[in-house]
C-alpha atoms as a PDB file:
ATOM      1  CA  UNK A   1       0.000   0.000   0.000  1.00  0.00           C
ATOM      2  CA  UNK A   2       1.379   3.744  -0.838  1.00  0.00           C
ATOM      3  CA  UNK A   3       0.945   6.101   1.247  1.00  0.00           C
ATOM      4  CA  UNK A   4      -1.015   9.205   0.100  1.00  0.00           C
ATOM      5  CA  UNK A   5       0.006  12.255   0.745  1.00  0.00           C
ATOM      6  CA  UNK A   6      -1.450  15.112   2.554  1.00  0.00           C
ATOM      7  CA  UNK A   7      -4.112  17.277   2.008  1.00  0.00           C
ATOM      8  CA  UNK A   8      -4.069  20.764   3.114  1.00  0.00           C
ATOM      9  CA  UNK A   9      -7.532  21.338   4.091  1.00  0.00           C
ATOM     10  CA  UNK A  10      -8.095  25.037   4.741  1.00  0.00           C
ATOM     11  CA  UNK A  11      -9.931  25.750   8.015  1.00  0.00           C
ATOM     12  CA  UNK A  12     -13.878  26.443   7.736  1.00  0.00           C
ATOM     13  CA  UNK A  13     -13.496  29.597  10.417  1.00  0.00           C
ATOM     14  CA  UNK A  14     -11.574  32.509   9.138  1.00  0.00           C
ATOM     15  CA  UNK A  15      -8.716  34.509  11.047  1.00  0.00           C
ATOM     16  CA  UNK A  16     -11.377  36.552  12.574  1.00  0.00           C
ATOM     17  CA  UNK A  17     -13.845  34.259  13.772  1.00  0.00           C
ATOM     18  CA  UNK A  18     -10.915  32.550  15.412  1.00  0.00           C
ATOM     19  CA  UNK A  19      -9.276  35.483  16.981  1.00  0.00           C
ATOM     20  CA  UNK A  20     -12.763  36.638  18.526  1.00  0.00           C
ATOM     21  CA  UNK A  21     -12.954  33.144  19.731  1.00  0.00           C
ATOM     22  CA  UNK A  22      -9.657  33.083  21.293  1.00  0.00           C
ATOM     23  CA  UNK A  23     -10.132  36.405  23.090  1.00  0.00           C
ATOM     24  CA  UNK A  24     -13.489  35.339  24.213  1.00  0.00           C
ATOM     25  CA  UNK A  25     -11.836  32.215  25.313  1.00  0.00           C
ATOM     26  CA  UNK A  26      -9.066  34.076  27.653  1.00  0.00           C
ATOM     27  CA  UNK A  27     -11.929  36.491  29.079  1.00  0.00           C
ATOM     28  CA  UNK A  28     -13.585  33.754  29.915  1.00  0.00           C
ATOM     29  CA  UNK A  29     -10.362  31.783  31.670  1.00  0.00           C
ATOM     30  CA  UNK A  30      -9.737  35.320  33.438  1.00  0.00           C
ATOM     31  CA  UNK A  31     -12.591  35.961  35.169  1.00  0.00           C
ATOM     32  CA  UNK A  32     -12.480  32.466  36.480  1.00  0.00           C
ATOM     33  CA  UNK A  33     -15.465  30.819  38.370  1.00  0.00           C
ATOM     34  CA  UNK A  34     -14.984  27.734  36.508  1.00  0.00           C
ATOM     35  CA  UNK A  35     -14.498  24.340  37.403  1.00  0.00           C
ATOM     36  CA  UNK A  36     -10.841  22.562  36.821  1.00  0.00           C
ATOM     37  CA  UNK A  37     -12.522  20.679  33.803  1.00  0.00           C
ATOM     38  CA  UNK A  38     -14.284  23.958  32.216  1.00  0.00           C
ATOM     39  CA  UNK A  39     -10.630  25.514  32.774  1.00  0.00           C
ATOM     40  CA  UNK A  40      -8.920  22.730  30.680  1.00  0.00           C
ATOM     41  CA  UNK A  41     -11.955  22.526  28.258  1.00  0.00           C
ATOM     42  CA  UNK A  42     -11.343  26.262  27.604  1.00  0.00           C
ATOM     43  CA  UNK A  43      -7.706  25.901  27.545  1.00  0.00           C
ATOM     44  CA  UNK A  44      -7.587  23.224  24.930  1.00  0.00           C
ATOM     45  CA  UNK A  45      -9.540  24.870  22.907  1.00  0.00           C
ATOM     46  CA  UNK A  46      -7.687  28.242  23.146  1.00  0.00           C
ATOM     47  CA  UNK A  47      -4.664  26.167  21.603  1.00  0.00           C
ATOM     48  CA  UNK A  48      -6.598  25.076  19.221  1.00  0.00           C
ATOM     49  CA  UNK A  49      -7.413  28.604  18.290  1.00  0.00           C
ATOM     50  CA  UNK A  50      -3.932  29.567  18.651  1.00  0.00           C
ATOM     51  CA  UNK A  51      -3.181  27.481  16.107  1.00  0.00           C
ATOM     52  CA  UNK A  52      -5.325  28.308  13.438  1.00  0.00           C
ATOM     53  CA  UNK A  53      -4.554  32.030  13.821  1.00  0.00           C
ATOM     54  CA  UNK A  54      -0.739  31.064  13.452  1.00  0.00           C
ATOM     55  CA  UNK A  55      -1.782  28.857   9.980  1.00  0.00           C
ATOM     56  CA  UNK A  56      -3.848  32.095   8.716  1.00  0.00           C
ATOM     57  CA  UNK A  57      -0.912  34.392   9.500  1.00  0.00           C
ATOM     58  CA  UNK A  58       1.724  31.594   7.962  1.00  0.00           C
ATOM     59  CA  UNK A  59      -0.158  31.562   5.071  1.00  0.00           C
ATOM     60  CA  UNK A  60      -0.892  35.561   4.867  1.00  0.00           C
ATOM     61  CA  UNK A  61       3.028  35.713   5.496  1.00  0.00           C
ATOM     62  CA  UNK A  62       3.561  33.261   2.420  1.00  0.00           C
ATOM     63  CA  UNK A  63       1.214  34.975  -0.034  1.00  0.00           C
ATOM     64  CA  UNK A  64       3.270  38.497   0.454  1.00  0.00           C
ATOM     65  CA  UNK A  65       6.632  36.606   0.219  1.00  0.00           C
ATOM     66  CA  UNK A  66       5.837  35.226  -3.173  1.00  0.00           C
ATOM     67  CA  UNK A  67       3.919  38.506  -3.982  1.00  0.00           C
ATOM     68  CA  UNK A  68       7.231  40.343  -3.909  1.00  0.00           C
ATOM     69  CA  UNK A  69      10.231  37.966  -4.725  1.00  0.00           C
ATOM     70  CA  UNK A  70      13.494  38.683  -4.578  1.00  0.00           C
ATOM     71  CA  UNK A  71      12.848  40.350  -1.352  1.00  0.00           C
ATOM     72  CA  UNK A  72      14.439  39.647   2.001  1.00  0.00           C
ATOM     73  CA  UNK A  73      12.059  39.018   5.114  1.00  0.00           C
END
């Protein structure tokens, strides 16, 4: 069997919705109140978040590199 190789599947929420999420997310954490589990719940997904912002901006970052070549970051 051959392996296949990866698809790049592009996230279904935009930079946006994910950056409002995240900052709802740590408001949320903040203000406290909430149970160990709901802390960890909220924290999880928070990375989760993080990461797709980070993917949106890699790829943002990408898009200007090849939009001007030649030129050093």
């Amino acid at each position: 069997m051959t392996e296949q190789p990866e698809q790049a599947v592009e996230p279904t929420q935009t930079y946006e919705q994910a950056r409002e999420e995240l900052a709802d997310v740590v408001r949320r954490l903040e203000a406290g109140g909430l149970t160990l589990e709901e802390s960890l719940t909220l924290w999880e997904r928070g990375e989760q978040l993080a990461e797709l912002c980070q993917h949106w901006l890699d790829r943002a970052r990408e898009r200007l590199a090849a939009a001007a070549p030649g030129q050093d970051d």
